[in-house]
Protein backbone atom coordinates (compact mmCIF):
# COMPACT_ATOMS: atom_id res chain seq x y z
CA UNK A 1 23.42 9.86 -20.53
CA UNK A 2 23.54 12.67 -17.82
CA UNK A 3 23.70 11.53 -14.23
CA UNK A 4 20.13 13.44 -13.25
CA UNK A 5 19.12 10.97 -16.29
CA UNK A 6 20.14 8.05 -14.99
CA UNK A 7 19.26 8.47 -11.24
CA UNK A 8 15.92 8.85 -12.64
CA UNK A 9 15.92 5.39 -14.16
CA UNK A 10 17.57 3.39 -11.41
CA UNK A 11 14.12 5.65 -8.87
CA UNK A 12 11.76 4.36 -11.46
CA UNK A 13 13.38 0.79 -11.98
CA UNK A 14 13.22 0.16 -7.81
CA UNK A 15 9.36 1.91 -7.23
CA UNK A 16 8.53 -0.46 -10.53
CA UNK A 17 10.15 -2.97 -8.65
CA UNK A 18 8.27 -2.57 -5.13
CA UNK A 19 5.06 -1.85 -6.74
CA UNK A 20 5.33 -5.10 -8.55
CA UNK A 21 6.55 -7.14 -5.62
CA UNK A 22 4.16 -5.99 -2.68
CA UNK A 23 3.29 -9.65 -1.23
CA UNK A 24 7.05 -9.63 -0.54
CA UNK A 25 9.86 -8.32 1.89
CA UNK A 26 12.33 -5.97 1.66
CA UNK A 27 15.33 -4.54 2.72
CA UNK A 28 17.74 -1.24 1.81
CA UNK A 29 20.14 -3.62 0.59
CA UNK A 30 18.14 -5.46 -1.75
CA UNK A 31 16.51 -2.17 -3.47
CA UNK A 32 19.92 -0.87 -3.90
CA UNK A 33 20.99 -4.00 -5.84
CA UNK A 34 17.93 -2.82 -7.60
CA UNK A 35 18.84 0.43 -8.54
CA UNK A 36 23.32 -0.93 -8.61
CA UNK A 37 23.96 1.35 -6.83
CA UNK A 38 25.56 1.32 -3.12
CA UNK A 39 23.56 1.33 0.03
CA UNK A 40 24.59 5.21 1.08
CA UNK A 41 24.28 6.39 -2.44
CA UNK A 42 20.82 4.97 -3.27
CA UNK A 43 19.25 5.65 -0.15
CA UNK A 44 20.38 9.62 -0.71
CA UNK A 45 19.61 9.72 -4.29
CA UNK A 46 15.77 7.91 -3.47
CA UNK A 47 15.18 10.50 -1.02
CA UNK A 48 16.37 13.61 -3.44
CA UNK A 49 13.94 12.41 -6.24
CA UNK A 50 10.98 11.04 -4.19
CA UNK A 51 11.17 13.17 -1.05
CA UNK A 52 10.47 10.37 1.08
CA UNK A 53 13.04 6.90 1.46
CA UNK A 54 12.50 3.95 -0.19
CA UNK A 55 10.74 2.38 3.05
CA UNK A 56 8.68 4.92 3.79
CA UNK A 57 7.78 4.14 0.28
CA UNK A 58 7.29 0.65 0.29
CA UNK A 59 4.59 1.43 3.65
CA UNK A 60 2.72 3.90 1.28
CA UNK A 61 2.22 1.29 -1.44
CA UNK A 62 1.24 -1.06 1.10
CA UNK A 63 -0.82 1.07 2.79
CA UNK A 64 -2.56 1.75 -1.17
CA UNK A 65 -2.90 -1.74 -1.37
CA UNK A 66 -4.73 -2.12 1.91
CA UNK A 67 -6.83 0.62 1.37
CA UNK A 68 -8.25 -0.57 -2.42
């Protein structure tokens, strides 16, 4: 598997994740377990793919959910 491949996975595993998890907390740390991945790496390779980090992402969703 190429690694643009499976960067793409571990993005889609961890927004699955948030977006099924919303009622809880969650930290850099914890979405990077997520993804295996280190702290540094994840955090640059969410941003790259999503254009926004993973916290600013987990506000949107919540912000979704608050909003429906």
């Amino acid at each position: 598997m190429n690694l643009m491949k499976r960067h793409e996975q571990q993005i889609k595993k961890v927004c699955n994740f948030i977006d099924s998890n919303l009622d809880g907390e969650f930290s850099l740390e914890q979405l990077s377990t997520v993804a295996a991945s280190s702290k540094y790496h994840f955090h640059r390779i969410f941003k790259a793919f999503m254009g926004i980090s993973a916290m600013q992402y987990v506000q949107l969703a919540l912000q979704t959910i608050l909003i429906t």
